[in-house]
Structure formats: structure tokens, C-alpha cells
Protein backbone atom coordinates (compact mmCIF):
# COMPACT_ATOMS: atom_id res chain seq x y z
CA UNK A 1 87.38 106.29 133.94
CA UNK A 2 84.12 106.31 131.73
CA UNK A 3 86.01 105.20 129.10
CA UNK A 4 87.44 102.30 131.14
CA UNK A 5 83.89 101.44 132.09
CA UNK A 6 82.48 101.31 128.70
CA UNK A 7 85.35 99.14 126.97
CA UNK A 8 84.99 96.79 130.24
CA UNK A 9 81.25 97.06 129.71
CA UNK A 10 81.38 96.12 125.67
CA UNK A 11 84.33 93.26 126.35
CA UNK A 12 81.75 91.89 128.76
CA UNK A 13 78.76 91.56 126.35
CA UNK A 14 80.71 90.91 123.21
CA UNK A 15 82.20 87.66 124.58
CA UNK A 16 82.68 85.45 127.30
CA UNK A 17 85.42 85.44 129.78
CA UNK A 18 87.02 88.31 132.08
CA UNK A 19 87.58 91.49 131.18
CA UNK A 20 90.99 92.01 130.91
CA UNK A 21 94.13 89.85 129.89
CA UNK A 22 96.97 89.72 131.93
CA UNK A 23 100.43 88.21 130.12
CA UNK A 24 103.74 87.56 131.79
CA UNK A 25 105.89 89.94 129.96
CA UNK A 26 109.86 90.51 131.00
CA UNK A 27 110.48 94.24 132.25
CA UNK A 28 113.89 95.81 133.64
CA UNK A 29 116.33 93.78 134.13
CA UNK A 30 114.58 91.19 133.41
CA UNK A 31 112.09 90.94 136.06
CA UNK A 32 109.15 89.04 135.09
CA UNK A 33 105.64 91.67 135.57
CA UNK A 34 101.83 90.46 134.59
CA UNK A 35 100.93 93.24 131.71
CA UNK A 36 97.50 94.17 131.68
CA UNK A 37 95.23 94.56 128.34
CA UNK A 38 91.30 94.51 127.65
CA UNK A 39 90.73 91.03 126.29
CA UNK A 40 90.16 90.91 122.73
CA UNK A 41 90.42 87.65 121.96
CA UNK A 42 88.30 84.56 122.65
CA UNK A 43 89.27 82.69 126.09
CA UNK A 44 91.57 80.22 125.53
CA UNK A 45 93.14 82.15 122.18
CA UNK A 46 96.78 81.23 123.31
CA UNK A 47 96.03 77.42 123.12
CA UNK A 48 94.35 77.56 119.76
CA UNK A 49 96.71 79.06 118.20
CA UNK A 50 100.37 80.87 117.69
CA UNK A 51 101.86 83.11 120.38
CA UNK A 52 101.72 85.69 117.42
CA UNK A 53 98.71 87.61 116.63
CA UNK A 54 98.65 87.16 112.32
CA UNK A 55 96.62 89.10 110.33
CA UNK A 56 93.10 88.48 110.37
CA UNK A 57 93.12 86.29 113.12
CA UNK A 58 89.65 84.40 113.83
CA UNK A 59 90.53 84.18 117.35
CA UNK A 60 89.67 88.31 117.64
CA UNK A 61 86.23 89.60 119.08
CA UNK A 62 84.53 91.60 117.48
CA UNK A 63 85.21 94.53 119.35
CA UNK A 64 88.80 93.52 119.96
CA UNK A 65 88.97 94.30 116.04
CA UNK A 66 88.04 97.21 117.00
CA UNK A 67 90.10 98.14 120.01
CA UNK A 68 92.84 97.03 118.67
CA UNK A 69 92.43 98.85 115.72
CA UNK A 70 92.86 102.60 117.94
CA UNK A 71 95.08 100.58 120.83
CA UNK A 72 92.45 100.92 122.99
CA UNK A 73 93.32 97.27 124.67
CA UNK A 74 96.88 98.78 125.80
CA UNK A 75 94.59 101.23 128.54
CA UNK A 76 94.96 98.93 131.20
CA UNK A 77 98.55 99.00 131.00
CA UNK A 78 98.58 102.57 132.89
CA UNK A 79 98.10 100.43 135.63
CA UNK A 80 101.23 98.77 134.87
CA UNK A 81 103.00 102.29 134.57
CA UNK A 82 101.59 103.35 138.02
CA UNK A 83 103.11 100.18 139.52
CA UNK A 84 106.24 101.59 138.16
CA UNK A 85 106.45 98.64 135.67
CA UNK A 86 105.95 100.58 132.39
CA UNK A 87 106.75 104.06 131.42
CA UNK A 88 104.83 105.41 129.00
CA UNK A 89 107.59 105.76 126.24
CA UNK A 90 110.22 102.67 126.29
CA UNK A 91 110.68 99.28 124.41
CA UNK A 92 107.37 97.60 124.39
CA UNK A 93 107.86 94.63 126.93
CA UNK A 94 108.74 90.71 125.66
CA UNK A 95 107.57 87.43 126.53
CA UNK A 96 109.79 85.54 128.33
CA UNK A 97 109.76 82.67 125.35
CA UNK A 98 111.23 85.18 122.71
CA UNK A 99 113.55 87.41 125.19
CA UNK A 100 115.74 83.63 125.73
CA UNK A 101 116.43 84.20 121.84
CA UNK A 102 117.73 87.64 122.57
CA UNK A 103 121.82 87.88 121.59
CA UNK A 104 123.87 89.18 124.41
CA UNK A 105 124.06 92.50 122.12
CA UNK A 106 120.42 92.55 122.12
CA UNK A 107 119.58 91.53 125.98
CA UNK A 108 120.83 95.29 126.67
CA UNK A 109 116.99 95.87 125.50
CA UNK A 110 116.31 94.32 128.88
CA UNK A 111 118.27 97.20 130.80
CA UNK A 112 115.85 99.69 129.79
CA UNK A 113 112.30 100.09 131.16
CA UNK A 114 109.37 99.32 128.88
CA UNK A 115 106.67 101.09 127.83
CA UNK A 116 103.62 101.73 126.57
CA UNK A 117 104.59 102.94 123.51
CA UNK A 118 108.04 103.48 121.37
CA UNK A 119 109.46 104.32 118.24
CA UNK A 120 108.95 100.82 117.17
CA UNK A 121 105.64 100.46 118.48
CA UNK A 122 104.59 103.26 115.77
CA UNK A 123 107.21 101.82 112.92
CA UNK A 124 105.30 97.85 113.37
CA UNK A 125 101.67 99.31 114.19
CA UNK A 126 100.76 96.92 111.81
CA UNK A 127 102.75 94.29 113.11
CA UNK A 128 100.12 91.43 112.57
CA UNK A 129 99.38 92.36 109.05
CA UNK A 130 102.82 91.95 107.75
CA UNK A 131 103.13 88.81 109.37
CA UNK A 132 100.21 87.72 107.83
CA UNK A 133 102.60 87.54 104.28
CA UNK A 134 105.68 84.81 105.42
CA UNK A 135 105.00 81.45 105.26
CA UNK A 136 106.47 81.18 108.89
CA UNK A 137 105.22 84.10 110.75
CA UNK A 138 107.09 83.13 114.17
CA UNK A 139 110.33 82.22 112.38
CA UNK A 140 109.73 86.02 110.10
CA UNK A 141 108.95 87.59 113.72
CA UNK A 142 112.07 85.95 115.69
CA UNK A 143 114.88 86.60 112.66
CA UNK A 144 113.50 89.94 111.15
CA UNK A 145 110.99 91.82 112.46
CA UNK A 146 111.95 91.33 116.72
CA UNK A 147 115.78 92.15 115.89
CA UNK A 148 114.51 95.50 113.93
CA UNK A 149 112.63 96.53 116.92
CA UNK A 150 115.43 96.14 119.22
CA UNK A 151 117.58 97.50 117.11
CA UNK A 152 115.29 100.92 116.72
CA UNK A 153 114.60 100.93 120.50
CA UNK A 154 118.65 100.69 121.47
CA UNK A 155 119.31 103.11 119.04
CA UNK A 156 116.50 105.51 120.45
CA UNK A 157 116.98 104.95 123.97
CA UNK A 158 120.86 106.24 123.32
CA UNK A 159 119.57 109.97 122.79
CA UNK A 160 116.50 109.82 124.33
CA UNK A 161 115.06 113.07 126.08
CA UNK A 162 112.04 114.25 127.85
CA UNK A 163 111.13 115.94 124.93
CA UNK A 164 111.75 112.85 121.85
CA UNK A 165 109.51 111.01 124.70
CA UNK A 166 106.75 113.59 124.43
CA UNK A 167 107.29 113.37 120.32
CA UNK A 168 106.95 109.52 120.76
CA UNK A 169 103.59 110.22 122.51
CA UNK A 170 102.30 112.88 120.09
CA UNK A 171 102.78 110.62 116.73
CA UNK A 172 101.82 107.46 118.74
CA UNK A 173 98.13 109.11 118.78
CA UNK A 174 98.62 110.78 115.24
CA UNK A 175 99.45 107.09 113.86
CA UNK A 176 96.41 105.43 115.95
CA UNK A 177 94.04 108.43 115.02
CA UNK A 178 94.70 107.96 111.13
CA UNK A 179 95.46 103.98 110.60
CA UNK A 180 93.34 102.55 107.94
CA UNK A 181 91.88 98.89 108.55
């Protein structure tokens, strides 16, 4: 909770705007759930620009660089996992725009409940810098990167265990303690 306090604190003097960000995401079965994240972009981010984070995006804080950087900004979403929304290990959560692209082989994604973290979560951690490369980012995201992902997480998900969950976890905070940015 004193962590929660300071990053609320920090998002509250680095910027204007509320504290956290809240995203409709699609969850099991395709329920529709409001994710929660610290904010760490500049109000109004998703009008000024792509759905996609890319890169170096100007529309970052300055200390949303930063929690982004150690995944600090995905906290809140224990909230989400208490409500029974999230686990903490499953296929990160979708918007709705990019789930309608889904193939029917692919929608079984949707069957599964997200999470906080996953396999592919740790594989793309640096999701936004190699869609900083492509000329089309979205159009890179939607026919190579997303399909990879779901791929991974369908494949994991098929011999998942207790214990690959609690591996999941343990490099999830090895890959966040030693990213380089």
C-alpha cells in the first residue's frame, strides 16, 4: 500500500489528470471488464494518437517512462484480479477493436482468463520498441506480432500448471528487474 500511495502521489504531481487509467479490455468469454493502470500518459493520449503505444512515444510522462519501464503501471490491475477479472498468470487482456480481428482459431484466446502477466507478456516486454521499426505499426501489430502472442498463450495455456504459473511469475520479475532502457 505505500507503494500504491507513492506512484499515485508522483502520477499526481508529474501531470495533470486522474490517477489511474481505466481501458475497456475483453476478458473470459468475452465479457467486456474496465482494466485498471496508473496513468502514464498525458490526458487525452488516445485521441492524439494510435491505439498502439510506439517507441518513444511523446505522449508518455515522465514518470510513466519510468513506470513503465519496471511495469509498475500494471499494479492497479490486482484490483482487477481480486474482482476475479484477471489472474495473475493468463493471456494479457485485448481491446475490443483488435479481438473482432481475432480468427475463429484464435477467439479460443477468449476462453481463457487473462492475466497480469504471461509467457508472451515476457517474450514482447518490449513490445513498443519493436513497433517503433515498421512503417505501419498497427498493421505490423494486427498481422505479426498479436497472432504470435496468441499463438504462445494457446500453446501455454494447453500444459499449464500451478507450478509453469509460478515460473511465469518468477521470470516476469527477473525480465522487469534486468530490462535495459
Amino acid at each position: 500500500m505505500p507503494l500504491f500511495l507513492l506512484i499515485m502521489a508522483w502520477v499526481k504531481m508529474d501531470s495533470r489528470g486522474p490517477v489511474f487509467f481505466r481501458q475497456r479490455r475483453v476478458g473470459q468469454f468475452g465479457e467486456i471488464f474496465l482494466i485498471f493502470k496508473f496513468r502514464t500518459m498525458v490526458v487525452g493520449a488516445e485521441k492524439a494518437g494510435p491505439q498502439l503505444t510506439i517507441g518513444d512515444d511523446d505522449r508518455i510522462t515522465r514518470c510513466g517512462r519510468l513506470l513503465r519501464r519496471y511495469k509498475l503501471d500494471e499494479l492497479p490491475q490486482l484490483f482487477n484480479v481480486l474482482k476475479g477479472e484477471m489472474g495473475l498468470v493468463g493471456p494479457r487482456p485485448e481491446v475490443p477493436r483488435y479481438v473482432a480481428l481475432y480468427t475463429s482459431e484464435q477467439r479460443r484466446v477468449i476462453e481463457l482468463l487473462p492475466g497480469v502477466t504471461s509467457p508472451s507478456s515476457i517474450a514482447f516486454c518490449q513490445e513498443s520498441d519493436l513497433l517503433a521499426c515498421p512503417a505501419d505499426p498497427e498493421r505490423a501489430y494486427v498481422e505479426e506480432v498479436m497472432p504470435e502472442k496468441i499463438r504462445r498463450e494457446l500453446e501455454y495455456a494447453a500444459k499449464a500448471t500451478i507450478w509453469s504459473d509460478f515460473l511465469v511469475l518468477l521470470k516476469t520479475f527477473s525480465r522487469i528487474l534486468t530490462s535495459e532502457r
